[in-house]
C-alpha atoms as a PDB file:
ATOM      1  CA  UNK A   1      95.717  34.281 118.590  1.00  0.00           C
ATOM      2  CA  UNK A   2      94.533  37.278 120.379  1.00  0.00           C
ATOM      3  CA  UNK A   3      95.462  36.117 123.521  1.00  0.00           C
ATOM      4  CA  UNK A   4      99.332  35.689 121.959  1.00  0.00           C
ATOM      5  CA  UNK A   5      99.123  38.625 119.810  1.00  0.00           C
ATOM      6  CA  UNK A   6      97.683  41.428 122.566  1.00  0.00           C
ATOM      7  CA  UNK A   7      97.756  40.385 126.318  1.00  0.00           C
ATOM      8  CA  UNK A   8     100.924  38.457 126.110  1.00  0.00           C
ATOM      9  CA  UNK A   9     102.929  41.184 123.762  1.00  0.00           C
ATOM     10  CA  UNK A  10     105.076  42.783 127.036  1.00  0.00           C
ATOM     11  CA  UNK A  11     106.087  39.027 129.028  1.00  0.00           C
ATOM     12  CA  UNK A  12     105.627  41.285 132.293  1.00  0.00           C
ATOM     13  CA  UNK A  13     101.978  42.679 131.775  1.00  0.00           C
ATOM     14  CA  UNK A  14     100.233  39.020 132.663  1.00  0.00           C
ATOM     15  CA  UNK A  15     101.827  39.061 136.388  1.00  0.00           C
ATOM     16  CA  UNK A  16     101.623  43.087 136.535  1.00  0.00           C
ATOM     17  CA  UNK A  17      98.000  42.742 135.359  1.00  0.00           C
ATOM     18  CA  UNK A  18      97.601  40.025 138.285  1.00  0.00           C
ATOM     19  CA  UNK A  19      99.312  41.656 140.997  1.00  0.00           C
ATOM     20  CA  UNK A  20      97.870  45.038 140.493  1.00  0.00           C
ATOM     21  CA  UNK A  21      94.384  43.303 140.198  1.00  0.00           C
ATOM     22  CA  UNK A  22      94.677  41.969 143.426  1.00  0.00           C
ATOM     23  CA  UNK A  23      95.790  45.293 144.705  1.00  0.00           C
ATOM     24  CA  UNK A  24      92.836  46.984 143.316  1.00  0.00           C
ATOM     25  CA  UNK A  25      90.160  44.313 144.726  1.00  0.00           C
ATOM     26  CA  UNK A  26      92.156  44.928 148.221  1.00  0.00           C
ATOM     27  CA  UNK A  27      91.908  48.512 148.504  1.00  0.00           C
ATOM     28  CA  UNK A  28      88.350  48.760 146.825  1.00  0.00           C
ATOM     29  CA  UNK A  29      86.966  46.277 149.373  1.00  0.00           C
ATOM     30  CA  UNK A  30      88.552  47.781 152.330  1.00  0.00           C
ATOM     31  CA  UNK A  31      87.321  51.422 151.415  1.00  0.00           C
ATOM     32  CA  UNK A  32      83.773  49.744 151.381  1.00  0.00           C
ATOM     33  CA  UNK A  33      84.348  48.478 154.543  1.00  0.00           C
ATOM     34  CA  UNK A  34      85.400  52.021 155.380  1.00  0.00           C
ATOM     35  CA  UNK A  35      82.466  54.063 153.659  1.00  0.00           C
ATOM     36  CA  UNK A  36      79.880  51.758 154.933  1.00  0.00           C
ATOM     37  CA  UNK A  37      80.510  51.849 158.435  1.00  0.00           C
ATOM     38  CA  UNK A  38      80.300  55.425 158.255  1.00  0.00           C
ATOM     39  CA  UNK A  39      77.311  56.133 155.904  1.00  0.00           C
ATOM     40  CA  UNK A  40      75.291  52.775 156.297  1.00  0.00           C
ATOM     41  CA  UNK A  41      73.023  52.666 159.249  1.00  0.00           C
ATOM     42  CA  UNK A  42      72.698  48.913 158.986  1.00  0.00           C
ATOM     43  CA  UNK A  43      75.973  48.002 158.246  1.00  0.00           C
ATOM     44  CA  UNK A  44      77.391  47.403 161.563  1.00  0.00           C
ATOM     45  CA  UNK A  45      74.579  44.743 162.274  1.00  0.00           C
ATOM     46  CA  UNK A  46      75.028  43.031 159.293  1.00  0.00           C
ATOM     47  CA  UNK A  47      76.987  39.594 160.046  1.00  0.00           C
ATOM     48  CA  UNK A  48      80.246  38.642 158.596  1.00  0.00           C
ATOM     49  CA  UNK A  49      78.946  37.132 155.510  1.00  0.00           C
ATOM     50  CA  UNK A  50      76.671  39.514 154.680  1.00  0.00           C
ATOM     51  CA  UNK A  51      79.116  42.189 155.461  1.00  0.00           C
ATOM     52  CA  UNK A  52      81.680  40.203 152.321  1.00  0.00           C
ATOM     53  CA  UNK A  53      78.957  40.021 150.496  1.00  0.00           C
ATOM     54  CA  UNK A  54      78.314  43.818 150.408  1.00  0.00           C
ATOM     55  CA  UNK A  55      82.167  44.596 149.803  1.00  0.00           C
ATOM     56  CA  UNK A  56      82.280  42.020 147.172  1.00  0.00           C
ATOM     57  CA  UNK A  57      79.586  44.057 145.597  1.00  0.00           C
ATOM     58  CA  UNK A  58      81.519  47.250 145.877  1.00  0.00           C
ATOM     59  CA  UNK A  59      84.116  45.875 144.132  1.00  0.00           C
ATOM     60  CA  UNK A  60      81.607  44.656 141.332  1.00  0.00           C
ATOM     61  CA  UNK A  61      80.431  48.263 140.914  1.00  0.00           C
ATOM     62  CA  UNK A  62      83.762  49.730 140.730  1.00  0.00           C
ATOM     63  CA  UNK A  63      84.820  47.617 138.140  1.00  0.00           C
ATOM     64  CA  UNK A  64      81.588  48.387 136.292  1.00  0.00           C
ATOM     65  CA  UNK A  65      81.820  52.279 136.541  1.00  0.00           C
ATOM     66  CA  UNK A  66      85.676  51.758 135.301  1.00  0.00           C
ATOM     67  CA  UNK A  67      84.551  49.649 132.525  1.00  0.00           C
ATOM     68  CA  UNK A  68      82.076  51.393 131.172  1.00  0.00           C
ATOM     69  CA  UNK A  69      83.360  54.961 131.556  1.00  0.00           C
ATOM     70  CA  UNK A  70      86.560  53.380 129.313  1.00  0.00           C
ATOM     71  CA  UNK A  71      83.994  52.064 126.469  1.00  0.00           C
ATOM     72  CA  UNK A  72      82.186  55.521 126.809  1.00  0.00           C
ATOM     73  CA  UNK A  73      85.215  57.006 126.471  1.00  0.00           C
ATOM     74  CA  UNK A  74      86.313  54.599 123.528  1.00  0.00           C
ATOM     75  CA  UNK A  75      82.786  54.943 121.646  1.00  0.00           C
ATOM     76  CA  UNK A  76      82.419  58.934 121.389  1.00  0.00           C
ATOM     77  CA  UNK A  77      85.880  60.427 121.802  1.00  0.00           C
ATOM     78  CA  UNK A  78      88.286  58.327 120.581  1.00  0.00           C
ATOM     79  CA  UNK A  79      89.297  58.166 117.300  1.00  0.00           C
ATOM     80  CA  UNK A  80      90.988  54.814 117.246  1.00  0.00           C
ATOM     81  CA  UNK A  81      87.449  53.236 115.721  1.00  0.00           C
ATOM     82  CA  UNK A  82      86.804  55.755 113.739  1.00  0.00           C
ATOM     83  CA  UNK A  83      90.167  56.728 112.000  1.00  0.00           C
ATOM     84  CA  UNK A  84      89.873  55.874 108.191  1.00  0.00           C
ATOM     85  CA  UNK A  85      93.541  56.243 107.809  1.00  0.00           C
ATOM     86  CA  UNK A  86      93.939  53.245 109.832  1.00  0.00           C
ATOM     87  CA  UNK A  87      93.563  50.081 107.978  1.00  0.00           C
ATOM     88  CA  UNK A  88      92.773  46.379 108.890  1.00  0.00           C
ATOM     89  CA  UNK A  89      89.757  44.730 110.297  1.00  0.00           C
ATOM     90  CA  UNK A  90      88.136  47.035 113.426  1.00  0.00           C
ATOM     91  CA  UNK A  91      89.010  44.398 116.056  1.00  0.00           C
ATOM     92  CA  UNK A  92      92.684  44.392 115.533  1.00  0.00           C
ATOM     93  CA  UNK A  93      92.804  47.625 116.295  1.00  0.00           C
ATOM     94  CA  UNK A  94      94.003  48.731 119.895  1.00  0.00           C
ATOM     95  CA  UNK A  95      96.139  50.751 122.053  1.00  0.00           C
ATOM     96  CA  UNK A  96      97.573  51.090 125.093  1.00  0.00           C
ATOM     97  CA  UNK A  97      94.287  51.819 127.005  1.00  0.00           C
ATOM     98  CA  UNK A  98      92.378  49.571 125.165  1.00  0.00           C
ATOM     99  CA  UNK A  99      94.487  46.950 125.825  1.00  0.00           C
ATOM    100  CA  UNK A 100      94.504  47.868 129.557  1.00  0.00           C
ATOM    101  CA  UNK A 101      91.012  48.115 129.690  1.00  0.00           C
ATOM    102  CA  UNK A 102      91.291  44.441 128.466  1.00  0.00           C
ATOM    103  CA  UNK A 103      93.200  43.157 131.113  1.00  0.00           C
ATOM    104  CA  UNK A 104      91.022  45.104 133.509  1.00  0.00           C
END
């Protein structure tokens, strides 16, 4: 049901969400790549596993900084949790970033 009633609303936003998704993991991995052979010492003589490994990982901390400064930003400034005008069970509620933070 929540599947059908929020990620699936706009028929476009599944393959937008996957395209863009593989976009992001592209661009964040490559500017690891990037950053690290400038700023990492090591990084040059790391071998070509451990050198995906370590832009795999920059990808896993991006998403986590994105993440959690959205659920910051959703616990202590917005008011779509806290707005008792709004009526209905808490975790119907959404919006547009809330839903994209979703599909993030």
């Amino acid at each position: 049901m929540l599947v059908k009633n929020y990620l699936l609303v706009d028929p476009f936003a599944p393959y937008t969400s996957i395209l863009g998704g593989i976009l992001a993991c592209k661009v964040v991995y490559d500017l690891a790549d990037l950053i690290s052979n400038f700023y990492i010492k090591t990084y040059p003589s790391l071998t070509k596993i451990q050198r995906v490994d370590w832009n795999n990982r920059g990808i896993s901390i991006t998403h986590a900084i994105s993440v959690s400064t959205l659920s910051l930003y959703f616990v202590f400034w917005s008011d779509l949790f806290f707005d008792p005008h709004l009526t209905g069970l808490m975790v119907f509620r959404n919006s547009q970033l809330s839903t994209f933070g979703l599909r993030v």
